[in-house]
Protein backbone atom coordinates (compact mmCIF):
# COMPACT_ATOMS: atom_id res chain seq x y z
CA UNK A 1 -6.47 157.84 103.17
CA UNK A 2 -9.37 156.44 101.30
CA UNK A 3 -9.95 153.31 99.69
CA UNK A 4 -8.98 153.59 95.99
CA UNK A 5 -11.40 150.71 94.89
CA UNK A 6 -13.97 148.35 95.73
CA UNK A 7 -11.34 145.05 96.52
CA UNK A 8 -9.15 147.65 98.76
CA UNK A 9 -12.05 148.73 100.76
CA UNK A 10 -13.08 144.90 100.99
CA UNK A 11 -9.75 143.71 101.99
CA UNK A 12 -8.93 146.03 104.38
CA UNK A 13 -12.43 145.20 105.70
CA UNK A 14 -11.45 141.39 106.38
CA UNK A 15 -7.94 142.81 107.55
CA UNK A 16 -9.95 145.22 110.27
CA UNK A 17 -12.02 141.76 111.34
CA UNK A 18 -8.82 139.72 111.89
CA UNK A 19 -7.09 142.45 114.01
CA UNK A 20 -9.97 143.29 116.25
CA UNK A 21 -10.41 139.47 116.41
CA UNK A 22 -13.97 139.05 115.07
CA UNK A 23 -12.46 137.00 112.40
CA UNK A 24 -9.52 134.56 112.08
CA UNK A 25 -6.10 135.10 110.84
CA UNK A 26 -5.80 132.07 109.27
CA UNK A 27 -8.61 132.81 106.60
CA UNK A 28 -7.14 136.38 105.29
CA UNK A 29 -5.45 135.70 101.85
CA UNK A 30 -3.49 137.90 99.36
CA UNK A 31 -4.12 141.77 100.08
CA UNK A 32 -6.20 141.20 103.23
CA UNK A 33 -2.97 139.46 104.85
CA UNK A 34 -0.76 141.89 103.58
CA UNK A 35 -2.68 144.96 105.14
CA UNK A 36 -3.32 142.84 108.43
CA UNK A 37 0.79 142.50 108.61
CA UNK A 38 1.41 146.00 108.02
CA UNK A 39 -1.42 148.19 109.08
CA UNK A 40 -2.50 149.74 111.96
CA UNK A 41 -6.38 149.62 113.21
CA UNK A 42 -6.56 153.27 112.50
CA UNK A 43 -5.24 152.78 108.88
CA UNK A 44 -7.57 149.89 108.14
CA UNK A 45 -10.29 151.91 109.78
CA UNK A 46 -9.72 154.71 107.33
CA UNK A 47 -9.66 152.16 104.25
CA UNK A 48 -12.42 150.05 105.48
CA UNK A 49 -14.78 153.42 106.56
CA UNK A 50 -14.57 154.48 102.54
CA UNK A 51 -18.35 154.13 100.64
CA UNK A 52 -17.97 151.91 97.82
CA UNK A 53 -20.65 153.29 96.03
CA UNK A 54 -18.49 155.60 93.60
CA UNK A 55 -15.42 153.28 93.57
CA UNK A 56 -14.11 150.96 90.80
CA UNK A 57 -13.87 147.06 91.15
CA UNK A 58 -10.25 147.34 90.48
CA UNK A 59 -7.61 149.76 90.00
CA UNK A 60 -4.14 148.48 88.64
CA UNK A 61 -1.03 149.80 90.34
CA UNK A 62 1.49 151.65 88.32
């Protein structure tokens, strides 16, 4: 599933980072931390993989 906007795609970014351990755990806030506790590496892959060239900053949730 792709990235619906430009902060998803950059959160599940960080998210990827923390779980592979290129980044710490202790710096993801908000969505990032959310996605690292509930997503696998393949999930985040798919999310993080997604060109934000066409995507919106923001998209609210219904």
């Amino acid at each position: 599933m792709p990235a619906k906007s430009k902060a998803q795609q950059k959160a599940a970014g960080a998210a990827l980072a923390a779980k592979r351990g290129e980044a710490p755990v202790s710096e993801l806030k908000g969505a990032a931390r959310g996605m690292y506790d509930s997503m696998t590496i393949q999930e985040l892959e798919e999310f993080a993989e997604t060109s934000r060239k066409s995507l919106p900053e923001h998209v609210d949730n219904p």
